[in-house]
C-alpha atoms as a PDB file:
ATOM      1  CA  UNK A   1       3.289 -13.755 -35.243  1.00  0.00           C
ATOM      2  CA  UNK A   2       4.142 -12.058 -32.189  1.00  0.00           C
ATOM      3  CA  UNK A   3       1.805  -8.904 -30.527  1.00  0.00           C
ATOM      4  CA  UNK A   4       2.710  -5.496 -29.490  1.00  0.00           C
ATOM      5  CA  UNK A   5       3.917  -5.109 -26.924  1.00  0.00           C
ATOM      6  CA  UNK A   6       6.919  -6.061 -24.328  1.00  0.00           C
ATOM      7  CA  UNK A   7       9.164  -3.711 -26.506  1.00  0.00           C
ATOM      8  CA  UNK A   8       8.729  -5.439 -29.494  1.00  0.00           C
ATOM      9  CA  UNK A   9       9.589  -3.122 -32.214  1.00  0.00           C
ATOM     10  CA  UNK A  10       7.305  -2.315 -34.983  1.00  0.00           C
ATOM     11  CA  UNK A  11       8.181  -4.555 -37.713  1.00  0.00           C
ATOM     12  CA  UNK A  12       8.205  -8.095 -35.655  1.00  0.00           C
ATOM     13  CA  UNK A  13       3.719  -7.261 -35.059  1.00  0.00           C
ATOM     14  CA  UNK A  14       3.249  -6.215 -38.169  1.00  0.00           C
ATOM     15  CA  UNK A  15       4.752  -9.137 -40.349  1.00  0.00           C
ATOM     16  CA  UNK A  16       2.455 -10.690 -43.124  1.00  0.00           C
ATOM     17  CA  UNK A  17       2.586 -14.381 -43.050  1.00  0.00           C
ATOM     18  CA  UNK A  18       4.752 -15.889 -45.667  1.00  0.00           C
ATOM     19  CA  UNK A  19       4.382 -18.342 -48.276  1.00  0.00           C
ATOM     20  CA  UNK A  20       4.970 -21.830 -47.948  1.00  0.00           C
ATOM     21  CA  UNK A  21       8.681 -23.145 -48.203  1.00  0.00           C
ATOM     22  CA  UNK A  22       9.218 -19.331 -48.930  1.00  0.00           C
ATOM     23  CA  UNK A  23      12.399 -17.504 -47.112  1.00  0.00           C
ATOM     24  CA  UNK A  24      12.102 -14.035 -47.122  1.00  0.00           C
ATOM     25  CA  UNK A  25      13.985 -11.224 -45.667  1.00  0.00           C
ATOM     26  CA  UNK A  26      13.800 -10.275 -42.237  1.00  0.00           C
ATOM     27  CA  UNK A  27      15.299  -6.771 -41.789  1.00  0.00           C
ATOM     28  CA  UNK A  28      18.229  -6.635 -39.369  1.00  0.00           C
ATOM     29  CA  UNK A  29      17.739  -3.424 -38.146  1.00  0.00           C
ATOM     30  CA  UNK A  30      14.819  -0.959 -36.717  1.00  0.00           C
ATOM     31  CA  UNK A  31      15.853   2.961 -36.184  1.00  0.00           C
ATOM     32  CA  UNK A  32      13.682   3.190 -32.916  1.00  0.00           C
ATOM     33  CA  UNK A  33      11.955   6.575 -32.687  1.00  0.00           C
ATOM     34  CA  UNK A  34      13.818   9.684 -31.371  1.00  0.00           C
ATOM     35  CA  UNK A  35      11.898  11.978 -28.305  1.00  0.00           C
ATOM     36  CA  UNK A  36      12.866  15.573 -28.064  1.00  0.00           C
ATOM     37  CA  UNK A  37      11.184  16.517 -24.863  1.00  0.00           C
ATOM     38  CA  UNK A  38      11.767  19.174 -22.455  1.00  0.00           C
ATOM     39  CA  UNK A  39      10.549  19.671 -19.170  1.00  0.00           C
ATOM     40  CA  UNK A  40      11.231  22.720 -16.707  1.00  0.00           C
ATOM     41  CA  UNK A  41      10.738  22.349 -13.105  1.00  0.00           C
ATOM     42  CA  UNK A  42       7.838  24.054 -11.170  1.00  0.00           C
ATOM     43  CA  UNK A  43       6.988  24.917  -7.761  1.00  0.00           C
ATOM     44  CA  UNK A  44       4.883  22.479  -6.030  1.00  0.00           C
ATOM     45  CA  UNK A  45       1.168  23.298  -5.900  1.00  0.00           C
ATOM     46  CA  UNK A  46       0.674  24.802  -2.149  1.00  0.00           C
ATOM     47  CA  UNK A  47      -0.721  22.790   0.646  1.00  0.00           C
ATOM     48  CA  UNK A  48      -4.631  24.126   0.935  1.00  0.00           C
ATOM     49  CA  UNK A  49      -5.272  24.983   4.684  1.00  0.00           C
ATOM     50  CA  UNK A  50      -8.535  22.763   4.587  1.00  0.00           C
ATOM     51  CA  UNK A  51      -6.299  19.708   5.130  1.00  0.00           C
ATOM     52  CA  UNK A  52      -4.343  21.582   7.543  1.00  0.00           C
ATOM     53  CA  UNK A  53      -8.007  21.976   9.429  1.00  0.00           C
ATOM     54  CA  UNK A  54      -9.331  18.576   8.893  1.00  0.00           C
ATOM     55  CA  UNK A  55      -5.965  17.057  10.407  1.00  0.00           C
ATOM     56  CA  UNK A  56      -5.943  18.992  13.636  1.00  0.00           C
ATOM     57  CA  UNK A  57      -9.826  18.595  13.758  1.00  0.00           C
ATOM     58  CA  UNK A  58      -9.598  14.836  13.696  1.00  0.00           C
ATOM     59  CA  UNK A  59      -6.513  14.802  16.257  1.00  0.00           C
ATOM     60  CA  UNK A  60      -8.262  16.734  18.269  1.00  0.00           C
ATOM     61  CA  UNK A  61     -11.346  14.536  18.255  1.00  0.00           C
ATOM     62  CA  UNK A  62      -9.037  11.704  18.826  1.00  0.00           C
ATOM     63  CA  UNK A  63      -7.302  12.699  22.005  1.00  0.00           C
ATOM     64  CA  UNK A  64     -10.610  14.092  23.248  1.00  0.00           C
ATOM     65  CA  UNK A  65     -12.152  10.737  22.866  1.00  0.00           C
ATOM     66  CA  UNK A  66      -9.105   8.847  24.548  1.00  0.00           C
ATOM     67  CA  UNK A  67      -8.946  11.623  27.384  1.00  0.00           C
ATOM     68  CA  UNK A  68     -12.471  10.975  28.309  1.00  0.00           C
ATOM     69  CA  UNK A  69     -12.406   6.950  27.959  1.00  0.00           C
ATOM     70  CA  UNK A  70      -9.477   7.248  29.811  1.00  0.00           C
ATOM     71  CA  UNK A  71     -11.036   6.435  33.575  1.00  0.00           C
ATOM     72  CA  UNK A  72     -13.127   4.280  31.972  1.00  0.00           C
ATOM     73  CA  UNK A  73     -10.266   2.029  30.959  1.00  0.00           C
ATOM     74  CA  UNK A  74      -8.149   1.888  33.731  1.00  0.00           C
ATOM     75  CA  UNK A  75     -11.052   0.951  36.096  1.00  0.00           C
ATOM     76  CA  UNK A  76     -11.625  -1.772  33.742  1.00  0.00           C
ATOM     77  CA  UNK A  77      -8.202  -2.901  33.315  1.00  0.00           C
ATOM     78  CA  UNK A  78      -8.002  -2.974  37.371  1.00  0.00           C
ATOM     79  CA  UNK A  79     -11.310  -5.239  37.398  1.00  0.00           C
ATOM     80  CA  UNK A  80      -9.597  -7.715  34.908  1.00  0.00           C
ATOM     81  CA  UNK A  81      -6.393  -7.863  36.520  1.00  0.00           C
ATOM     82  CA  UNK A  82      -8.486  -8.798  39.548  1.00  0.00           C
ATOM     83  CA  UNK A  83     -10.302 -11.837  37.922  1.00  0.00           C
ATOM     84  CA  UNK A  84      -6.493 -12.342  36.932  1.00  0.00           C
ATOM     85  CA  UNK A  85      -4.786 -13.213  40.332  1.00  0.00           C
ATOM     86  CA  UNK A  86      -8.085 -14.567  42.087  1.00  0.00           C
ATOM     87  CA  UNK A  87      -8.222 -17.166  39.219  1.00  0.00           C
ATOM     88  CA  UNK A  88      -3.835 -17.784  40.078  1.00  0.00           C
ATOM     89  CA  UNK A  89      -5.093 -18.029  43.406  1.00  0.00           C
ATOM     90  CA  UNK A  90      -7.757 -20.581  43.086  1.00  0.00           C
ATOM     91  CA  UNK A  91      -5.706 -22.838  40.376  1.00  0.00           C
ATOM     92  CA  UNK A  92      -2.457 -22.484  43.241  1.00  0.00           C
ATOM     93  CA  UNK A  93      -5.302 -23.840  45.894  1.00  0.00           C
ATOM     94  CA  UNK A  94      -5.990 -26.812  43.573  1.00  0.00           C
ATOM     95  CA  UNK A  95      -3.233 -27.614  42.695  1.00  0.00           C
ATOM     96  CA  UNK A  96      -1.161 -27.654  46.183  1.00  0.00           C
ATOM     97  CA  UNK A  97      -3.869 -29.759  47.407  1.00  0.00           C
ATOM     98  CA  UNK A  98      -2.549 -33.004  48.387  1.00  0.00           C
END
């Protein structure tokens, strides 16, 4: 017995178990059902200005924020790139030391 779905058509799931040594008749053939739809197209539904607002509102907030942690980052970058070459430095010292 098989289970709807997977495009099975109607009369495969809903087959009665036969009889023992019986062979019955399978039909050959399922009309499958007709669909007589129409559709119409439709304007799209208008973009609402509060997303418009929210949008520029969080850019805003966004290059505000990197504007003002800009200094901040660069004189931190600077102060790694330091630690950087002194610790080149220091390894080059070692390791030319004969």
């Amino acid at each position: 017995m098989g289970y709807m779905g997977f495009g099975m058509q109607k009369w495969i799931y809903s087959r009665n178990p036969r009889k023992p040594f019986a062979k019955g008749r399978i039909p050959s053939f399922t009309a499958l059902d007709t669909y007589d739809r129409k559709f119409k197209l439709q304007p799209s539904k208008p973009f609402g200005r509060f997303f418009l607002y929210i949008s520029i509102l969080l850019l805003g907030l966004l290059f505000s924020i990197i504007y003002l942690k800009k200094d901040e980052f660069l004189i931190y970058s600077n102060k790694i790139q330091k630690q950087k070459n002194e610790r080149l430095l220091q390894v080059d010292k070692e390791a030319f030391k004969f």
